[in-house]
Protein backbone atom coordinates (compact mmCIF):
# COMPACT_ATOMS: atom_id res chain seq x y z
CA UNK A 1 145.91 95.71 190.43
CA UNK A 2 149.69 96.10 190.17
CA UNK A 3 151.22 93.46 187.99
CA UNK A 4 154.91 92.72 188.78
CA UNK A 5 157.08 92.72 185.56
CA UNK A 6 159.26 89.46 185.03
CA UNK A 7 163.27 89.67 185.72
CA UNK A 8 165.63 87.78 183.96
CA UNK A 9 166.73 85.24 185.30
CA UNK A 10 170.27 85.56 186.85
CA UNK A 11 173.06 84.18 185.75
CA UNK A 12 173.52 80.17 187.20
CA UNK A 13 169.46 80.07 187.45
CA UNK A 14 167.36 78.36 185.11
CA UNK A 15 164.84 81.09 183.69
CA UNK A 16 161.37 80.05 182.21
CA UNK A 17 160.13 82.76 179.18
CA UNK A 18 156.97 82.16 177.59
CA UNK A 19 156.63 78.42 177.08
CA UNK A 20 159.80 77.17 177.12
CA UNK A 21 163.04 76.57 179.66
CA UNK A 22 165.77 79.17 178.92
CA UNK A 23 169.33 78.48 178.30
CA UNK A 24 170.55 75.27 177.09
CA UNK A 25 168.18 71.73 176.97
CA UNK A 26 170.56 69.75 178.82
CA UNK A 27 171.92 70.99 182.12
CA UNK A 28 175.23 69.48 183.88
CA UNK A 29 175.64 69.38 187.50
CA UNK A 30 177.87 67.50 189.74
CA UNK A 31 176.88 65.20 192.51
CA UNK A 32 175.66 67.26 195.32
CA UNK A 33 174.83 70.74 193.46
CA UNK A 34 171.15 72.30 193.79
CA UNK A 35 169.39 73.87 190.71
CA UNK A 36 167.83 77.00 190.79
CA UNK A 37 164.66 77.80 188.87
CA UNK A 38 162.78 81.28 188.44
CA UNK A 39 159.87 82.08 186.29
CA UNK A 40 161.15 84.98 184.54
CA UNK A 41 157.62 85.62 182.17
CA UNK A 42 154.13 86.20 183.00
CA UNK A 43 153.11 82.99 182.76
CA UNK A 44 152.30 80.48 185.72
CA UNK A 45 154.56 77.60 185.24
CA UNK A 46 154.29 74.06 187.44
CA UNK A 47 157.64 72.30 186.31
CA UNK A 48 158.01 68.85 188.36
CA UNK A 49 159.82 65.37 187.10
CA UNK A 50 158.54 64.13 183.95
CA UNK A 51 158.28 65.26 179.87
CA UNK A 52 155.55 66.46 177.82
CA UNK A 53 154.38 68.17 179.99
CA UNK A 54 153.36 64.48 182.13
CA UNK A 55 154.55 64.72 185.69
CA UNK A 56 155.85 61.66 186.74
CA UNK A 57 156.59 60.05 190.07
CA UNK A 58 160.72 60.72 190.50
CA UNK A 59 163.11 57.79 189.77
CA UNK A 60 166.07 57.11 192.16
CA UNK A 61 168.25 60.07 193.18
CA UNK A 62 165.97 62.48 191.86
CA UNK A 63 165.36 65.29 193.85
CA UNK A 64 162.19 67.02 192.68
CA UNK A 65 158.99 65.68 193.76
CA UNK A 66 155.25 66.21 192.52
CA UNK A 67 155.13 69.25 190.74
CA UNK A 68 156.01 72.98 192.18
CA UNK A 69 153.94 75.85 190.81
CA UNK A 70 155.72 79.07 189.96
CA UNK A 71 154.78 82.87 189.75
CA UNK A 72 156.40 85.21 187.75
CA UNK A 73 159.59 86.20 189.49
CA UNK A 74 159.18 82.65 191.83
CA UNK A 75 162.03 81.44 192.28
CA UNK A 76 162.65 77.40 193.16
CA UNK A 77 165.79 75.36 194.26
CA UNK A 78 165.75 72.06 194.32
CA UNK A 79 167.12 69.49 196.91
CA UNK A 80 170.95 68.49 196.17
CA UNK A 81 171.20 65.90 193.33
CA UNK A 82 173.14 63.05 194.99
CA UNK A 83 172.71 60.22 192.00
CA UNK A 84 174.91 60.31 188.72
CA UNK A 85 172.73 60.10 185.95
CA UNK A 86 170.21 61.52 183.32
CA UNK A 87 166.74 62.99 184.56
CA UNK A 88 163.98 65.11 182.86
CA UNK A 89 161.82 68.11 184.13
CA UNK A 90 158.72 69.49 182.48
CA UNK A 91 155.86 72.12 182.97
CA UNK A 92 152.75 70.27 183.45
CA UNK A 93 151.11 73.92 182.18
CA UNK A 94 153.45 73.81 178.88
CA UNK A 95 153.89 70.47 177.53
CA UNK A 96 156.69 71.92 174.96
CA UNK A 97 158.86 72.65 178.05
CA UNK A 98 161.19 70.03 178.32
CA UNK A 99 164.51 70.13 180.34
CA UNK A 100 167.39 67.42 180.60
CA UNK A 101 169.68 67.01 183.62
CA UNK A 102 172.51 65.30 183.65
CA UNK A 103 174.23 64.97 187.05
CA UNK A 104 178.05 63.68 186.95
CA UNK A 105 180.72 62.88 189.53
């Protein structure tokens, strides 16, 4: 079996090590800018909308839907965030994982 070591995530991405989001907890974007995850560890990760590691159904404006399952070295962009305001991603697989968005004009 050949086993594909992680990457770091690059620089503008939002990595994922061991059981946790890396980088900062809160993340600012501007209205109309996509995020970019990658699962940079050997873990599976399934981040979606939500905290705790509860994926929820997605309030107004936000674009991630459902939950997306990630590989190591997987990466995942989301759809443009179009609606100012304050929204939370999780990994349904890692409850502790807990990210923040903020989107701003």
């Amino acid at each position: 079996m050949i086993v594909t070591a992680p990457k770091p995530a690059a620089p503008h991405t939002i990595g994922m090590n061991f059981m946790d989001f890396t980088g900062p907890d809160v993340v600012k974007v501007h209205v109309g800018d996509r995020l970019t995850f990658v699962n940079s560890s050997n873990n599976i990760h399934a981040i979606g909308p939500g905290q705790h590691g509860q994926i929820t159904s997605p309030v107004r404006g936000e674009p991630l839907t459902g939950f997306t399952m990630l590989e190591t070295n997987a990466p995942y962009t989301t759809a443009p965030w179009l609606v100012p305001g304050k929204y939370y991603v999780t990994c349904s697989v890692h409850p502790m994982m807990d990210l923040t968005v903020v989107v701003v004009p």
